[in-house]
Protein backbone atom coordinates (compact mmCIF):
# COMPACT_ATOMS: atom_id res chain seq x y z
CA UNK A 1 0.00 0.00 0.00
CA UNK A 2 2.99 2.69 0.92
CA UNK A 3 4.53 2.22 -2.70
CA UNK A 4 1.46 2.37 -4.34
CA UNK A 5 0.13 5.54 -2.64
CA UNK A 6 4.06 6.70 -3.29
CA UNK A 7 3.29 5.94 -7.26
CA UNK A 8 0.43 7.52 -7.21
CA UNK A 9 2.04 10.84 -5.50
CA UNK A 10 5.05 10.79 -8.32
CA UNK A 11 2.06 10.42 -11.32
CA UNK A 12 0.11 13.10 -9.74
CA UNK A 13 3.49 15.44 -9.53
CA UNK A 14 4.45 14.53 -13.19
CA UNK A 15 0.73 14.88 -14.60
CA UNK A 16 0.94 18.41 -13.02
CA UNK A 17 3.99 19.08 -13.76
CA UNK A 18 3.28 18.08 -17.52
CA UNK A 19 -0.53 19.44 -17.03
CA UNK A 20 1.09 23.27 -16.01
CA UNK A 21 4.02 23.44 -18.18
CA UNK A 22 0.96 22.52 -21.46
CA UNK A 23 -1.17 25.67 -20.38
CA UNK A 24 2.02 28.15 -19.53
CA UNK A 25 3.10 27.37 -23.17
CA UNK A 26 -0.22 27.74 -24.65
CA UNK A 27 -0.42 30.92 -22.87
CA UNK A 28 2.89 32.01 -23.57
CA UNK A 29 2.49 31.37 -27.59
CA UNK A 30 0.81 34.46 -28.42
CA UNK A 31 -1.57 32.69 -30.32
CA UNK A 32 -4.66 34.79 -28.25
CA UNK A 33 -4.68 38.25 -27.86
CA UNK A 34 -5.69 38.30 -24.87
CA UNK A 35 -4.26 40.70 -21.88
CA UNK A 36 -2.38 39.46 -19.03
CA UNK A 37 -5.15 39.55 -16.47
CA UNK A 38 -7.47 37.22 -18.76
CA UNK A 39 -4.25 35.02 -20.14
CA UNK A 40 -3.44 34.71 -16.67
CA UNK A 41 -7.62 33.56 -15.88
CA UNK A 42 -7.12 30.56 -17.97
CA UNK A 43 -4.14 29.33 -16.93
CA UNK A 44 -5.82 29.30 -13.75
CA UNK A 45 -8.91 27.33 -14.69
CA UNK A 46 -6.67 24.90 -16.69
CA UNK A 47 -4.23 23.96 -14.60
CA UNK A 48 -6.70 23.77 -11.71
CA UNK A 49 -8.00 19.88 -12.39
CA UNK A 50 -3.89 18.73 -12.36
CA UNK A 51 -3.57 20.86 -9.23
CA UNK A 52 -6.68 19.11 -7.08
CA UNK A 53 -5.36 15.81 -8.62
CA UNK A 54 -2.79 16.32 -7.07
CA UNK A 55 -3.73 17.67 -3.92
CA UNK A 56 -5.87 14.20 -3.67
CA UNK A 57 -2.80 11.90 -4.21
CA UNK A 58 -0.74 14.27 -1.45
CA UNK A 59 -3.79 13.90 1.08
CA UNK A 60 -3.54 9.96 0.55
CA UNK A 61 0.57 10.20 1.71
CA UNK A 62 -0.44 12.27 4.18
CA UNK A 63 -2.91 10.11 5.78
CA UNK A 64 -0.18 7.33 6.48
CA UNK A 65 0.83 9.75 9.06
CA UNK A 66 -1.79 9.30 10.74
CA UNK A 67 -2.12 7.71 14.58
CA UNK A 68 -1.95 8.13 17.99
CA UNK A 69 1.71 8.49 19.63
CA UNK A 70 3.04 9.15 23.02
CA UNK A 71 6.57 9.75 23.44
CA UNK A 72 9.17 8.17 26.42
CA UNK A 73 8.85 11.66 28.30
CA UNK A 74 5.39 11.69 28.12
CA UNK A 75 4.68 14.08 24.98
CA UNK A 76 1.48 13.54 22.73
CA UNK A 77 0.54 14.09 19.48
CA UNK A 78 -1.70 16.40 18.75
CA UNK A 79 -1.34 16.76 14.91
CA UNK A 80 -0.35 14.36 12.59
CA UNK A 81 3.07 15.19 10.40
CA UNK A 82 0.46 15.18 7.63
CA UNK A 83 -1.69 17.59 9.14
CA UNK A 84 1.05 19.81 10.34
CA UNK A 85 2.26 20.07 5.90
CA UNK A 86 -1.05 20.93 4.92
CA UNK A 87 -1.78 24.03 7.05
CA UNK A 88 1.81 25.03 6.99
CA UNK A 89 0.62 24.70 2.75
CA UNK A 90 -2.69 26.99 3.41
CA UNK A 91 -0.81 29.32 5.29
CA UNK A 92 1.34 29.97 2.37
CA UNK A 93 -1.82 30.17 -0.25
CA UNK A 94 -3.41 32.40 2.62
CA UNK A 95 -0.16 35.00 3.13
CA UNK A 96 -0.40 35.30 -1.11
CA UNK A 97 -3.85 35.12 -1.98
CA UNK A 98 -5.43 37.61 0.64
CA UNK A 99 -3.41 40.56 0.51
CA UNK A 100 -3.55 40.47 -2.96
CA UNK A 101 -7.13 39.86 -3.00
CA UNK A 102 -8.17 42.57 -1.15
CA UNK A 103 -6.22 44.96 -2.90
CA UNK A 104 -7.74 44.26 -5.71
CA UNK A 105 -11.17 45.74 -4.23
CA UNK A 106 -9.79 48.10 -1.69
CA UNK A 107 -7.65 49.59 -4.96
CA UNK A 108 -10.57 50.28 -7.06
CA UNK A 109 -12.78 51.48 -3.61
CA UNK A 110 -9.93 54.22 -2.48
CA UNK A 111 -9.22 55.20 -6.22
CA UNK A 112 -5.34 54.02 -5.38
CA UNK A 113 -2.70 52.99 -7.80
CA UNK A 114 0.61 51.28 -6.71
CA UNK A 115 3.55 51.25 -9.09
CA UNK A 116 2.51 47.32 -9.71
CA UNK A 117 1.26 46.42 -12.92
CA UNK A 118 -2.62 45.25 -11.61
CA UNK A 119 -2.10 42.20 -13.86
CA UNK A 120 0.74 40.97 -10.84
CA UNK A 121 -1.49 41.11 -8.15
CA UNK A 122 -4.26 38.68 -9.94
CA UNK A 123 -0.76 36.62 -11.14
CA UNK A 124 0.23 36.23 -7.64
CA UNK A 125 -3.49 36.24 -6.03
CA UNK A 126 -4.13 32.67 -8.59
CA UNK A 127 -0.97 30.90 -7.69
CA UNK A 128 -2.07 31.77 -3.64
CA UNK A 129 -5.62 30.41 -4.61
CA UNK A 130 -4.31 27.26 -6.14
CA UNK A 131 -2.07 26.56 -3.42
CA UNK A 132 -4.88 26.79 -1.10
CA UNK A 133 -7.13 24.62 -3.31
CA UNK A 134 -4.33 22.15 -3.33
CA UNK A 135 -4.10 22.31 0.56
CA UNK A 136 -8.00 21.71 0.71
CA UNK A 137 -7.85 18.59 -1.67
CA UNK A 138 -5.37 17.37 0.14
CA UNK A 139 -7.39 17.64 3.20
CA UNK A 140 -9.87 15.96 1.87
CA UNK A 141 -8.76 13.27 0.85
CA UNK A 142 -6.74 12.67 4.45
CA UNK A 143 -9.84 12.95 6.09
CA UNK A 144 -11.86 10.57 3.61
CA UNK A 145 -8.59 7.98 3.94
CA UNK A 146 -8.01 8.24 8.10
CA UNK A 147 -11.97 8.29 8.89
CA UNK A 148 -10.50 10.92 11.11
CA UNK A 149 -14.23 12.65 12.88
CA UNK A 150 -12.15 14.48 15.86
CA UNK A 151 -13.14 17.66 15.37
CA UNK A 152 -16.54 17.05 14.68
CA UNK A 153 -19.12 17.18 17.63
CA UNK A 154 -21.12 13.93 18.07
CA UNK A 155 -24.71 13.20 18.10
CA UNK A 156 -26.12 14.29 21.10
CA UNK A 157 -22.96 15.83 22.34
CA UNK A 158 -23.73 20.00 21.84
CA UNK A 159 -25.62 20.26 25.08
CA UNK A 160 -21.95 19.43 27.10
CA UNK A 161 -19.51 21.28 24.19
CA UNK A 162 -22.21 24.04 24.67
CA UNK A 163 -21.13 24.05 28.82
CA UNK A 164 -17.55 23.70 27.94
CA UNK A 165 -17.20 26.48 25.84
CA UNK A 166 -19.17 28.53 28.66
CA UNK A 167 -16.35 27.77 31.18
CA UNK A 168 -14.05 28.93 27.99
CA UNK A 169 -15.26 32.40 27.86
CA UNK A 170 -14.37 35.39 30.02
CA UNK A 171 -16.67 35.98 32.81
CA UNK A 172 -18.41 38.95 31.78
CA UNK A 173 -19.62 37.07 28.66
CA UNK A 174 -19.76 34.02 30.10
CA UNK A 175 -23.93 34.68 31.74
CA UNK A 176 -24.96 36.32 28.51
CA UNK A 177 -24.15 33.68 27.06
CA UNK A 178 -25.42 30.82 29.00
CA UNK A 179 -28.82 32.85 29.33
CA UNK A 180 -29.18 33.11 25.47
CA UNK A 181 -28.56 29.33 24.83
CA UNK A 182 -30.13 28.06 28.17
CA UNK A 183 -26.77 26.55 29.30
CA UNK A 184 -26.74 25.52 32.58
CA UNK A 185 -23.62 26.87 34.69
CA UNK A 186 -24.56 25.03 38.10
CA UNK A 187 -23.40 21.52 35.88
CA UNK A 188 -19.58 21.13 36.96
CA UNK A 189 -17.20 22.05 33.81
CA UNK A 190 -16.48 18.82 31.34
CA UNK A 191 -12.62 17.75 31.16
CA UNK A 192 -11.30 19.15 28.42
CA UNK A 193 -10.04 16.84 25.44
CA UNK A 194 -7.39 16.72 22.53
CA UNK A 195 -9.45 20.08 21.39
CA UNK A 196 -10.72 22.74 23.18
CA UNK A 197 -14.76 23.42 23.35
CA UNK A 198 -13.97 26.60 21.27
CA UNK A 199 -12.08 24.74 18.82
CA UNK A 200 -14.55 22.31 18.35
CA UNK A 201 -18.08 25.06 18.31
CA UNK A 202 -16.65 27.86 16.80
CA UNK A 203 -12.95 27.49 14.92
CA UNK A 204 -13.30 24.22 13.14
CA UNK A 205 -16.83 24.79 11.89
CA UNK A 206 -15.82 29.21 10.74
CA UNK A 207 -12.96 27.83 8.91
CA UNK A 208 -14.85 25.22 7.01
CA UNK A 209 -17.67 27.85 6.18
CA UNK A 210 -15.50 30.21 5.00
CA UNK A 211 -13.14 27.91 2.78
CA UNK A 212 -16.14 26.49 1.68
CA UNK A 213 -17.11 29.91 0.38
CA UNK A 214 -14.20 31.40 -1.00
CA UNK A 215 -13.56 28.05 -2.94
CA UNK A 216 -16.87 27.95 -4.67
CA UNK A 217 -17.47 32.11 -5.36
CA UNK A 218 -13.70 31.64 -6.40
CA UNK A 219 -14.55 28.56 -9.19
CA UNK A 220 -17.55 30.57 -10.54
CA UNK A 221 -15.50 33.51 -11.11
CA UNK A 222 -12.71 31.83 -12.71
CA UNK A 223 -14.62 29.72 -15.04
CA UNK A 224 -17.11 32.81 -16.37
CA UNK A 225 -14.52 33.12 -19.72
CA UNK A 226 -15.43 29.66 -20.07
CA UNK A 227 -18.79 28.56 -19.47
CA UNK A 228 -21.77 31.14 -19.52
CA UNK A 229 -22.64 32.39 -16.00
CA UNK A 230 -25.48 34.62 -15.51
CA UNK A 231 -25.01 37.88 -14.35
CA UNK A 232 -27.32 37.47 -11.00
CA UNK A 233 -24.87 34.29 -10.21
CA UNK A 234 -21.61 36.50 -11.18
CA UNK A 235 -22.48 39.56 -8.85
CA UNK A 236 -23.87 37.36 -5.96
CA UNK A 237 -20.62 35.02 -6.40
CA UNK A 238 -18.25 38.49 -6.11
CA UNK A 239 -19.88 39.81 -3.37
CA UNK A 240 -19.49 36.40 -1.24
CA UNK A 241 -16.26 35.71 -2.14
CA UNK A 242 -15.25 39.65 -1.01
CA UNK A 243 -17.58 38.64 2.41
CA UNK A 244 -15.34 35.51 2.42
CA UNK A 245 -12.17 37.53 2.17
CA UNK A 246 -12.83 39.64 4.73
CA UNK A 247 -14.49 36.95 6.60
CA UNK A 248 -11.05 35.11 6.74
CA UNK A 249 -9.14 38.02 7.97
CA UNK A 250 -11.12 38.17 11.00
CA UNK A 251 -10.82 34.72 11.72
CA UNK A 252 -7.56 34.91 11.43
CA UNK A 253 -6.98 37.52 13.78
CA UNK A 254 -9.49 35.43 16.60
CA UNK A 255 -6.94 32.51 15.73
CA UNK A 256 -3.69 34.60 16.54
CA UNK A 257 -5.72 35.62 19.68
CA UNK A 258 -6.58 32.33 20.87
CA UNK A 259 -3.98 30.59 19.65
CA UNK A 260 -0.48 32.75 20.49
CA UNK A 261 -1.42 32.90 24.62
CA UNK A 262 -1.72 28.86 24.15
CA UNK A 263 1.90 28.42 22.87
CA UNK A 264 2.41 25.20 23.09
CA UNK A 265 -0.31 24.85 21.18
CA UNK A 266 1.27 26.99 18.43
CA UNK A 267 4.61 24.68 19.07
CA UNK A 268 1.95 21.61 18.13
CA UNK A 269 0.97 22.77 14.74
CA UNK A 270 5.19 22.57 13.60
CA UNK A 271 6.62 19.88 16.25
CA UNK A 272 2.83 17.67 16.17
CA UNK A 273 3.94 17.37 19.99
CA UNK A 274 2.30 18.82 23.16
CA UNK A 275 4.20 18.27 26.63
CA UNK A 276 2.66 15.97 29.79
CA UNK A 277 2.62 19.14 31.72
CA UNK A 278 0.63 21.32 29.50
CA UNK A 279 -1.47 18.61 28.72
CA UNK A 280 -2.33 17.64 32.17
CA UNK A 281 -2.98 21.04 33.24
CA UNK A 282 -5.71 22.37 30.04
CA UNK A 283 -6.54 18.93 28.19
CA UNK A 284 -7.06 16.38 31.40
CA UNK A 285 -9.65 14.56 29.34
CA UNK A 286 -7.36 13.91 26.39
CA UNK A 287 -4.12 13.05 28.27
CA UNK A 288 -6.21 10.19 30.16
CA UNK A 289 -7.45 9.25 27.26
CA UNK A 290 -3.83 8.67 25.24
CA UNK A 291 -2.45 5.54 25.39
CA UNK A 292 -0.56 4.90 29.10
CA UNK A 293 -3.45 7.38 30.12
CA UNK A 294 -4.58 6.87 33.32
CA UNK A 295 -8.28 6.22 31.81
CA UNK A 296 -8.81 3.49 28.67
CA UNK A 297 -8.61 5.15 25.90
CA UNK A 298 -11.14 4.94 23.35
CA UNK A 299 -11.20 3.24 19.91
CA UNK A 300 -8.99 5.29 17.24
CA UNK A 301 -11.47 8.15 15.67
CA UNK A 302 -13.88 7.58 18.59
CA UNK A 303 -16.11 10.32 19.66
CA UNK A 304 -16.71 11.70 23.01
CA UNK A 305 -19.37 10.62 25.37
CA UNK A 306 -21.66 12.51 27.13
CA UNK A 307 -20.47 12.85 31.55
CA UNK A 308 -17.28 10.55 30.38
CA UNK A 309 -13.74 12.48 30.10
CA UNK A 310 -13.12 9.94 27.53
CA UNK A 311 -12.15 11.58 24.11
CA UNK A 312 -11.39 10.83 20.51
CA UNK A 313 -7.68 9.40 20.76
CA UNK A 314 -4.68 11.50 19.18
CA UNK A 315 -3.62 11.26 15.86
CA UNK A 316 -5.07 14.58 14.79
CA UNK A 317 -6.97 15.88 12.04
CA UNK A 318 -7.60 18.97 9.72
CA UNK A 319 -7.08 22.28 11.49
C-alpha cells in the first residue's frame, strides 16, 4: 500500500507538472490576444484539475501519518506530520492570496494605484488560490482515507460542548451567554479533550464555512470566460467571495488571539507534539485518554461521550 500511494504521488506530480508546463506554453504562444489579467484567468482554470489531482494523491501520503503516539517523556501528538504540511501549505496560499485579494477591491474602492502592474497582483493572487485549493484537496482526501471525525461534535454531544465552551469564555460574557442558549452553569465544567470546546463550536466549523465559500465564489468567477454564468450568479458570487475575504481576515486575527497565549499549542501545529505538563494542566480529558493514560482510551477516531472524560484518541486531524 505505501509504494502504491508513493506511485500515485510521483504520477500526480508529473501529470501536473506536464498538465502546467501545457497551459504556460499555450499561454505564452501568443496565439490569443488576450491581456495578461485574462491570459493569466485561464491558466488558472486549466491547470486547476492537475492541481486538485494532485492535492488528492498528497492527502492519501499524508494520511499514512496518521495515529496516535506518546513519546518516552510523556509528549502527545496532537497533529499528525500530515496535518502539520497541509496548514503550513494553506498558510502559504493564505499570506499570497489575501493581501492580494483585497487589494484588488480596496484599490478600485480608495481610487489608489501602486507602481505594480494590476495584472501581478491577480498573477500572484491565482498561484495563492491554487495553493490553497491544493491544501484543501489534500485535506480531503486525508480525512476521507483516516476516517479521522475528531473535530466534529457527536450526536447528542452540543448540550456538554455548549457548557464547555461557557467555562471557555471570560466571565463577563460568560452569563450572557449561557442565558441566550439556556446553558446551565450550576453543571460542573467537562474535562477538556485533545481540542478545546472553542475549537470544536466555533474554529473548526468558521474555517470550514468560510473555505467552503471562498472556494466555490472563487470557481464561478474563474470559469465565467469559459462557461456562460449569468449575471445574477456572477455579482452574488463576487460579493461572497469579497464577504469571504474579509471573513477570513477576522478569523484569522481570533486565531492569533486564541492561539499565540496557548503556545504550546502553536509549538503543536510545527513539532505535532504537546508536553505531559501542558497537557495535564488544560486537556485532562485527552491526556487520560492517550495511550498509558490513566483512563482506557477509546477506539482510534472515537467520539466523546456525554459525563465521560473519555475523548477521541490522538492522531489529529484537519485544522
Amino acid at each position: 500500500m505505501r509504494i502504491v500511494t508513493w506511485l500515485l504521488v510521483a504520477a500526480g506530480l508529473a501529470l501536473t507538472a506536464f498538465g502546467v508546463v501545457t497551459v504556460l506554453g499555450q499561454a505564452g504562444s501568443g496565439a490569443q490576444p488576450w491581456s495578461a489579467e485574462l491570459s493569466d484567468n485561464f491558466v488558472f482554470i486549466k491547470a486547476l484539475p492537475f492541481v486538485l489531482g494532485l492535492g488528492v494523491a498528497v492527502g492519501l501520503l499524508m494520511a499514512r501519518t496518521y495515529g496516535a503516539k506518546v513519546r518516552s517523556d510523556g509528549a502527545i501528538r496532537r497533529w499528525s506530520p500530515g496535518t502539520v504540511f497541509g496548514h503550513a501549505v494553506l498558510t502559504v496560499g493564505f499570506v499570497l492570496a489575501l493581501p492580494t485579494g483585497m487589494w484588488q477591491y480596496l484599490g478600485g474602492i480608495l481610487d489608489v494605484n501602486l507602481p505594480i502592474p494590476i495584472y501581478l497582483f491577480y498573477r500572484v493572487h491565482y498561484i495563492g488560490a491554487a495553493i490553497v485549493l491544493f491544501a484543501v484537496a489534500a485535506f480531503m482526501s486525508y480525512l476521507w482515507m483516516t476516517g479521522d471525525r475528531s473535530l466534529l461534535i457527536a450526536r447528542g454531544q452540543w448540550g456538554r460542548h455548549l457548557l464547555g465552551l461557557a467555562y471557555e469564555l471570560p466571565p463577563r460574557i460568560r452569563a450572557p451567554y449561557a442565558k441566550l442558549l439556556r446553558v446551565d452553569l450550576r453543571q460542573p465544567r467537562p474535562p477538556t479533550g485533545q481540542f478545546t470546546f472553542y475549537e470544536k463550536v466555533v474554529e473548526f466549523p468558521s474555517w470550514s464555512i468560510l473555505l467552503a465559500l471562498i472556494t466555490i465564489t472563487g470557481l464561478i468567477k474563474a470559469v465565467r470566460y469559459l462557461v456562460p454564468v449569468p449575471g445574477l450568479v456572477l455579482f452574488l458570487a463576487s460579493t461572497l467571495h469579497v464577504a469571504a475575504m474579509v471573513g477570513i481576515v477576522i478569523k484569522l486575527l481570533d486565531h492569533l488571539r486564541y492561539t499565540f497565549p496557548r503556545w504550546p499549542l502553536v509549538g503543536a501545529i510545527t513539532t505535532t507534539w504537546v508536553n505531559e505538563r501542558y497537557a495535564r494542566l488544560r486537556h485532562p480529558g485527552w491526556l487520560q485518554a492517550a495511550p498509558g493514560g490513566s483512563a482506557p482510551a477509546t477506539r482510534h477516531g472515537g467520539s466523546e461521550r456525554s459525563g465521560s472524560a473519555a475523548t477521541p484518541v490522538v492522531g489529529g486531524s484537519a485544522t
